[in-house]
Protein backbone atom coordinates (compact mmCIF):
# COMPACT_ATOMS: atom_id res chain seq x y z
CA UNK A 1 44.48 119.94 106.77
CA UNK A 2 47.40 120.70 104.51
CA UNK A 3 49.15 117.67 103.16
CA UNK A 4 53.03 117.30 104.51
CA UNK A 5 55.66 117.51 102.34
CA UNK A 6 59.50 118.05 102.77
CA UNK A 7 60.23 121.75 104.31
CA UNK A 8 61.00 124.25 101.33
CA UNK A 9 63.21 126.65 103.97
CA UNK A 10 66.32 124.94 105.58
CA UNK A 11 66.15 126.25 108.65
CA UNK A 12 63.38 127.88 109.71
CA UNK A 13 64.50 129.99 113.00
CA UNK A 14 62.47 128.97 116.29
CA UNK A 15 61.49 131.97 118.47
CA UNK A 16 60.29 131.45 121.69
CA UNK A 17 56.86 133.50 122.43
CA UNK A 18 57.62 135.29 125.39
CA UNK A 19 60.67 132.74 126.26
CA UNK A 20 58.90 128.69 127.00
CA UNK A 21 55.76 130.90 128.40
CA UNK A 22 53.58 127.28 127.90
CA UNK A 23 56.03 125.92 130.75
CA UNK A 24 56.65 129.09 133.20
CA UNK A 25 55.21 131.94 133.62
CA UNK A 26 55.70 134.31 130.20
CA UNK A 27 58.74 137.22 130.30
CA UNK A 28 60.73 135.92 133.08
CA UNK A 29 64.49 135.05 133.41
CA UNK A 30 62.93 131.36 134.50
CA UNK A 31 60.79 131.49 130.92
CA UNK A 32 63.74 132.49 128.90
CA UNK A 33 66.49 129.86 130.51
CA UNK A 34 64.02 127.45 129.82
CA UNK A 35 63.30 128.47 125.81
CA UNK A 36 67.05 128.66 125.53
CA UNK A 37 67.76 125.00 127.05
CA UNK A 38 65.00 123.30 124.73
CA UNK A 39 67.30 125.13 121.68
CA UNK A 40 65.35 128.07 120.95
CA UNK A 41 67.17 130.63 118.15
CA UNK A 42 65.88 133.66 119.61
CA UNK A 43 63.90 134.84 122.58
CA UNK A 44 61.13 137.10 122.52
CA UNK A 45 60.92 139.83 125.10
CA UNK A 46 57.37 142.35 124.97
CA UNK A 47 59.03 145.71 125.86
CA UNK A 48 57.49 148.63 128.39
CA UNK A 49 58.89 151.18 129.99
CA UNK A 50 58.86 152.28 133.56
CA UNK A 51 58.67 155.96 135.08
CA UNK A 52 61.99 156.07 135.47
CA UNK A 53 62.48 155.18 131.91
CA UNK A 54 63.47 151.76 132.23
CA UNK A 55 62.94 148.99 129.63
CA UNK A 56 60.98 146.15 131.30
CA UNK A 57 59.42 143.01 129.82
CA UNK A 58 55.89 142.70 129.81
CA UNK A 59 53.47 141.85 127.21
CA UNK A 60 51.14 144.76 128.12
CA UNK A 61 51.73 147.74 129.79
CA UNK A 62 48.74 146.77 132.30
CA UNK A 63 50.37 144.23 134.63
CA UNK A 64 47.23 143.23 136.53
CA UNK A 65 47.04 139.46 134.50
CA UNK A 66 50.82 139.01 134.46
CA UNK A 67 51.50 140.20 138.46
CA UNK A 68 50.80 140.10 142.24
CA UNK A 69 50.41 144.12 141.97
CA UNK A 70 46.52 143.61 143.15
CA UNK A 71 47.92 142.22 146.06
CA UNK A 72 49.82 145.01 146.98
CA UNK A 73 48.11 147.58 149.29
CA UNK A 74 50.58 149.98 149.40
CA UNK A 75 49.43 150.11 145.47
CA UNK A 76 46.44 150.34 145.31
CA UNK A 77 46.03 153.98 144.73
CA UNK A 78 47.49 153.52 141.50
CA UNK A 79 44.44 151.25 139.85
CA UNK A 80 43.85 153.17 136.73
CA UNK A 81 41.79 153.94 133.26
CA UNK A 82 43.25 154.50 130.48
CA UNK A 83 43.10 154.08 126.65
CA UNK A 84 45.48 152.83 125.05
CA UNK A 85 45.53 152.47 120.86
CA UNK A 86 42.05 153.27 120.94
CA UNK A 87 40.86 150.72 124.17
CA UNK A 88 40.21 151.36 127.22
CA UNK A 89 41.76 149.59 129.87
CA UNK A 90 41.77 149.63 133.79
CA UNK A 91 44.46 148.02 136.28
CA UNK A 92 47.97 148.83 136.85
CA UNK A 93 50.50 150.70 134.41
CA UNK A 94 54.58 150.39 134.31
CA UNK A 95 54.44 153.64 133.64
CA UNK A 96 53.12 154.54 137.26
CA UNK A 97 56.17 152.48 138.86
CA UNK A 98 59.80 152.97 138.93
CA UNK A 99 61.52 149.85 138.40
CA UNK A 100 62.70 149.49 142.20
CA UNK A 101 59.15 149.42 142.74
CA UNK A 102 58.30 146.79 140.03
CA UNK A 103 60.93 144.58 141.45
CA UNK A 104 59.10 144.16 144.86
CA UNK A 105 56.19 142.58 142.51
CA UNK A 106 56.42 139.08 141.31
CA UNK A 107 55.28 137.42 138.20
CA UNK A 108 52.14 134.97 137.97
CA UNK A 109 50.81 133.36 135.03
CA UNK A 110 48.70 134.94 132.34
CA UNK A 111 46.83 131.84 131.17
CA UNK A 112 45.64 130.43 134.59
CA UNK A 113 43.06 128.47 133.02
CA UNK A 114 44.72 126.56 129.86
CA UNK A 115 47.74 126.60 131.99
CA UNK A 116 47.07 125.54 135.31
CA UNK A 117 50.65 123.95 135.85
CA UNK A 118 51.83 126.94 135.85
CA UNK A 119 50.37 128.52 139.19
CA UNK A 120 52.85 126.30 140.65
CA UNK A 121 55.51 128.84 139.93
CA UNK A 122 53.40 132.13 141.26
CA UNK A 123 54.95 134.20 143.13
CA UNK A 124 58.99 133.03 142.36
CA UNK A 125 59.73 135.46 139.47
CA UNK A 126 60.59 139.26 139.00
CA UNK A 127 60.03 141.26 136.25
CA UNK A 128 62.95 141.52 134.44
CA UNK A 129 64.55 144.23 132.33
CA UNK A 130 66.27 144.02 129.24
CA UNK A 131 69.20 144.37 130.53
CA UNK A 132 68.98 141.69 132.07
CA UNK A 133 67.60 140.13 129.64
CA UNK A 134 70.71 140.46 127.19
CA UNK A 135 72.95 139.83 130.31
CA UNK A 136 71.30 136.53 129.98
CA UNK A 137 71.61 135.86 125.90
CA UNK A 138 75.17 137.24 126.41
CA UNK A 139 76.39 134.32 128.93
CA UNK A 140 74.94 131.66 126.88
CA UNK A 141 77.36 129.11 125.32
CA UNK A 142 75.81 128.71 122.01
CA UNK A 143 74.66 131.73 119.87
CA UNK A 144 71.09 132.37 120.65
CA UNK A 145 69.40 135.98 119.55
CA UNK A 146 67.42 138.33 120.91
CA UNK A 147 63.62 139.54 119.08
CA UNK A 148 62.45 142.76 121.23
CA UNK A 149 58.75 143.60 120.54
CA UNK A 150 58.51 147.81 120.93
CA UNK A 151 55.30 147.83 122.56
CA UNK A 152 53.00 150.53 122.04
CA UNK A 153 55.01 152.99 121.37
CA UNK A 154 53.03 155.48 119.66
CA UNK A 155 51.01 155.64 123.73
CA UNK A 156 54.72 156.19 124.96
CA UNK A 157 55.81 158.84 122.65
CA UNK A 158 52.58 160.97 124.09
CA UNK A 159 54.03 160.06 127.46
CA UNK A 160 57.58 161.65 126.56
CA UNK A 161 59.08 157.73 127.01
CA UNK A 162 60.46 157.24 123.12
CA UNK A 163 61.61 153.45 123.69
CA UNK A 164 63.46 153.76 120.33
CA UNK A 165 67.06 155.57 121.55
CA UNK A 166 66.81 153.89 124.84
CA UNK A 167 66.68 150.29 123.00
CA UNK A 168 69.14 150.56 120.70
CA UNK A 169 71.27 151.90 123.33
CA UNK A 170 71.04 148.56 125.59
CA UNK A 171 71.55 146.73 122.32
CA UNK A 172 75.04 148.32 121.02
CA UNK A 173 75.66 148.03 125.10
CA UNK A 174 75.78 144.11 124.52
CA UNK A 175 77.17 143.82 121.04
CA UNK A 176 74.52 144.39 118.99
CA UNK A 177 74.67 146.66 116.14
CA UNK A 178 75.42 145.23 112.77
CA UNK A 179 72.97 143.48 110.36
CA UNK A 180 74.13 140.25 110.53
CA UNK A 181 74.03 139.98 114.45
CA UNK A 182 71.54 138.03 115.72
CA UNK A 183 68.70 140.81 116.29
CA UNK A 184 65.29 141.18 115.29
CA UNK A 185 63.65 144.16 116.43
CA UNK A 186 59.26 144.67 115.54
CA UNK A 187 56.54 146.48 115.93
CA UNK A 188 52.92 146.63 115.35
CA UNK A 189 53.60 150.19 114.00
CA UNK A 190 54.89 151.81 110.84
CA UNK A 191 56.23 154.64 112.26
CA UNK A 192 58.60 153.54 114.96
CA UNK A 193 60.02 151.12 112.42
CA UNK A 194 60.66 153.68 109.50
CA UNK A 195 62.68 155.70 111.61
CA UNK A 196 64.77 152.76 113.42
CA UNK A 197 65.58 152.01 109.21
CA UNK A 198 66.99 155.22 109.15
CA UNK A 199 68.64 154.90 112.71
CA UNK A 200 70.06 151.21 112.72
CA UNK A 201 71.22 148.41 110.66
CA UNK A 202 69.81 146.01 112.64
CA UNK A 203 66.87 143.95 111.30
CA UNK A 204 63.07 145.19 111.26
CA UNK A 205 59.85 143.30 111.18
CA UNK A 206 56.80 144.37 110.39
CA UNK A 207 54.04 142.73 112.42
CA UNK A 208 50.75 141.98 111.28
CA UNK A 209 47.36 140.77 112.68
CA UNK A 210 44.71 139.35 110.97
CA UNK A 211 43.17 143.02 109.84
CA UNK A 212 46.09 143.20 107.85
CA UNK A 213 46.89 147.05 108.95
CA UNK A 214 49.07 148.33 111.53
CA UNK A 215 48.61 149.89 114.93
CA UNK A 216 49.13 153.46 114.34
CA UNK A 217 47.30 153.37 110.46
CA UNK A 218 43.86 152.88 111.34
CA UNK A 219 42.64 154.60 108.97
CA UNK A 220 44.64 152.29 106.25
CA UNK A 221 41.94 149.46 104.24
CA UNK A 222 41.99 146.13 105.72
CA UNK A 223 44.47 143.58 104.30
CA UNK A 224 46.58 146.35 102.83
CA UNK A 225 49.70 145.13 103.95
CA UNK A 226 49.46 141.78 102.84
CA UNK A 227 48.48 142.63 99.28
CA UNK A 228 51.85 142.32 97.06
CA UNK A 229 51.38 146.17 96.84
CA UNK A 230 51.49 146.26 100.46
CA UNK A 231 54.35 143.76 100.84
CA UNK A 232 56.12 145.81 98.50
CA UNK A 233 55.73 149.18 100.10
CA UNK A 234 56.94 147.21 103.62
CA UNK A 235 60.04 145.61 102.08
CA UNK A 236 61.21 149.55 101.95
CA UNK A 237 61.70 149.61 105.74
CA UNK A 238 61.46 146.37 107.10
CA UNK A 239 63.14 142.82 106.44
CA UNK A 240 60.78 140.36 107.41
CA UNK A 241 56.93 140.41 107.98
CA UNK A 242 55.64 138.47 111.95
CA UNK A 243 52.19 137.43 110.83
CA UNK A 244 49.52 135.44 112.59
CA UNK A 245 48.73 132.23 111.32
CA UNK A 246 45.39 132.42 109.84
CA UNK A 247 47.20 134.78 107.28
CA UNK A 248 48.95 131.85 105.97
CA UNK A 249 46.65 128.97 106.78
CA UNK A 250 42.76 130.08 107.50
CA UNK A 251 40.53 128.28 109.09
CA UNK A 252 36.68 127.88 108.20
CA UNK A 253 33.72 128.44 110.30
CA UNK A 254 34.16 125.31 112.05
CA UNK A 255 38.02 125.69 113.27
CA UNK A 256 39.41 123.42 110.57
CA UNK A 257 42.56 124.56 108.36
CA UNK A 258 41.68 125.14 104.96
CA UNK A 259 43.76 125.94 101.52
CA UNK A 260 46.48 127.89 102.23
CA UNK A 261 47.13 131.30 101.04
CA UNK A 262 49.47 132.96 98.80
CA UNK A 263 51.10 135.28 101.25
CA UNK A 264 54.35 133.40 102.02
CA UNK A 265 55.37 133.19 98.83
CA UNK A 266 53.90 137.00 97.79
CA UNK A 267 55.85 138.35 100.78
CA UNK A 268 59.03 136.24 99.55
CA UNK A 269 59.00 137.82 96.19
CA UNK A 270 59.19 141.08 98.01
CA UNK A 271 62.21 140.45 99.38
CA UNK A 272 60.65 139.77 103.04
CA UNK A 273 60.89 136.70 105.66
CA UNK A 274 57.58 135.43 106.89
CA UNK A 275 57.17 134.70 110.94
CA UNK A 276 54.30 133.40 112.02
CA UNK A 277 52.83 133.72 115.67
CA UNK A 278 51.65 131.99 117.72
CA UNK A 279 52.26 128.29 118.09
CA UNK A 280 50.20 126.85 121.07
CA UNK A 281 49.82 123.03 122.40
CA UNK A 282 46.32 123.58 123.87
CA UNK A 283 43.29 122.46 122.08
CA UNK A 284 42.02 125.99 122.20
CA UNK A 285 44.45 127.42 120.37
CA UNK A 286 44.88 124.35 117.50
CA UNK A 287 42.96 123.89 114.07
CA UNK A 288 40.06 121.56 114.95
CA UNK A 289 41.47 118.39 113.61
CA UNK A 290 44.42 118.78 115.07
CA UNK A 291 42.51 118.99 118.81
CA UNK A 292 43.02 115.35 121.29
CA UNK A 293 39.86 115.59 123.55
CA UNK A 294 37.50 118.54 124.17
CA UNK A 295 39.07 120.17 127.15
CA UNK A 296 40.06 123.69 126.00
CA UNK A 297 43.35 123.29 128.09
CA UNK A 298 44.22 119.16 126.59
CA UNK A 299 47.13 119.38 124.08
CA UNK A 300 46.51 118.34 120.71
CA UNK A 301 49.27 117.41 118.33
CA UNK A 302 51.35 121.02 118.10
CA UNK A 303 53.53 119.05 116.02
CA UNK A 304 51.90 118.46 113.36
CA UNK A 305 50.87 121.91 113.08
CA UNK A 306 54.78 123.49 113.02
CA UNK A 307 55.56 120.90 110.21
CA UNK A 308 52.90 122.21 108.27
CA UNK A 309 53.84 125.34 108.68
CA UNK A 310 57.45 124.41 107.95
CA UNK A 311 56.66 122.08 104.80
CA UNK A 312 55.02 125.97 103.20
CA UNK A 313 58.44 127.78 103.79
CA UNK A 314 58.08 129.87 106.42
CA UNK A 315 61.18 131.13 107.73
CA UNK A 316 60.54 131.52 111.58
CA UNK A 317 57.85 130.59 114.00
CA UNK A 318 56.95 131.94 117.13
CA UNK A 319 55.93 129.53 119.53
CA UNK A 320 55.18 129.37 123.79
CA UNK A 321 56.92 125.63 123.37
CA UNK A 322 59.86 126.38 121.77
CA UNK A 323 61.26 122.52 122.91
CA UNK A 324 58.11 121.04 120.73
CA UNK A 325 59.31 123.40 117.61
CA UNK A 326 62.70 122.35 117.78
CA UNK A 327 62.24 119.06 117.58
CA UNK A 328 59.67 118.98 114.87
CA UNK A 329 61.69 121.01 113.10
CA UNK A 330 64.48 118.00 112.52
């Protein structure tokens, strides 16, 4: 467990994963509303895109786990395979539905299981777009930002759906188009990123699993990226770096946190922010000693995980209780 110590970043930015998707079911208006009420910085919206070519929020393009679009008969006939970044998937696709037809659906939550509180709200929710979504950030009070994911968008490109011109379009729409507003756009990719550099001012981040290579590189060495060589080569398109935790803070065999690595401060001498995803309450997704019980869906102390994370200098966290990283964060 890493010992606490005072944070080394002022203010490290709270993002809420997906809006408070611990609390209500993930990329609706309700989940948002929520993140932004418990003092979330930013909110995170997963972006797809319709037939019509409509930006939508949804983690995944599949929207069997996140909808009631099983329980639709009049669409069933679109239940498909396809592969997507190299996996195979079958269910239903946004890009088989034009957004009227999306709205009839409703939202249900992903995480039945861990989150069984959440059922209760089943059913209440569309799916929004990001219009809406930025209609939403717009009428809020205090200045809270706005952290699109581009979701595969390689898939989408072969589809003749670039998401690239169509999201910075909705984003000068609302106000958005100089550095220091309060954007963050990312991607999984290198090559949708490179060219928004050369397209937009606003900010870029680089997102990063625990292979250490991106989505459309494949064929790139593990842990490239997160090599100061790799940092380097990133900091030439991107501002900040969304990395998953074990990339800061491993765990061992067990599930316990161990020494922590170099790569904050690496990808700080670069030049680049480090956000770190995901932040989760339940036991299943917390270091072992930070676990209460052995119920996969108890919740351990989250708490004490963000100040870690804080006390190494991160500058941002993702998390699906944005109200819980808030107030650790004081």
């Amino acid at each position: 467990m890493i010992a606490a110590a005072a944070l080394s970043t002022a203010h490290p930015l709270v993002i809420a994963h997906r809006g408070a998707s611990g609390e209500r079911p993930e990329h609706t208006l309700a989940s948002y509303t929520l993140a932004i009420e418990q003092g979330a910085d930013f909110i995170e919206p997963d972006l797809v895109m319709t037939r019509d070519h409509v930006l939508v929020a949804r983690h995944e393009n599949e929207i069997s786990g996140t909808t009631d679009v099983a329980a639709h008969p009049e669409f069933a006939a679109r239940k498909a395979t396809k592969v997507i970044d190299g996996q195979s998937f079958t269910g239903w696709f946004t890009e088989d539905f034009t957004l009227a037809e999306l709205k009839t659906l409703r939202a249900r939550e992903r995480l039945p299981d861990l989150r069984p509180q959440n059922r209760a709200y089943d059913g209440q929710f569309e799916v929004p777009t990001f219009d809406e979504i930025l209609a939403l950030v717009k009428a809020t009070k205090r200045r809270v930002g706005v952290y699109p994911e581009i979701k595969h968008g390689t898939y989408f490109d072969g589809l003749g759906m670039n998401m690239e011109a169509p999201l910075l379009a909705a984003l000068k729409k609302a106000g958005f188009s100089k550095r220091t507003d309060p954007v963050f756009i990312q991607s999984f990719e290198v090559g949708n990123l490179q060219r928004l550099r050369k397209a937009t001012k606003l900010r870029l981040v680089q997102l990063i699993d625990g292979s250490g290579h991106p989505a459309d590189r494949p064929d790139l060495p593990s842990a490239t990226m997160v090599t100061p060589t790799g940092l380097a080569e990133v900091a030439r398109y991107a501002d900040a770096i969304g990395v998953t935790k074990t990339l800061v803070v491993p765990r061992d065999g067990a599930g316990h946190s161990v020494k922590p690595l170099t790569l904050v401060a690496d990808a700080h001498k670069a030049g680049l922010k480090v956000h770190v995803w995901t932040f989760r309450a339940e036991n299943f997704f917390l270091p072992l000693e930070l676990r209460a019980g052995r119920e996969p869906e108890g919740h351990g102390d989250l708490a004490a995980e963000l100040r870690q994370f804080y006390a190494l200098g991160v500058d941002g966290v993702f998390s699906d209780y944005p109200g819980i990283a808030v107030t650790s964060r004081r």
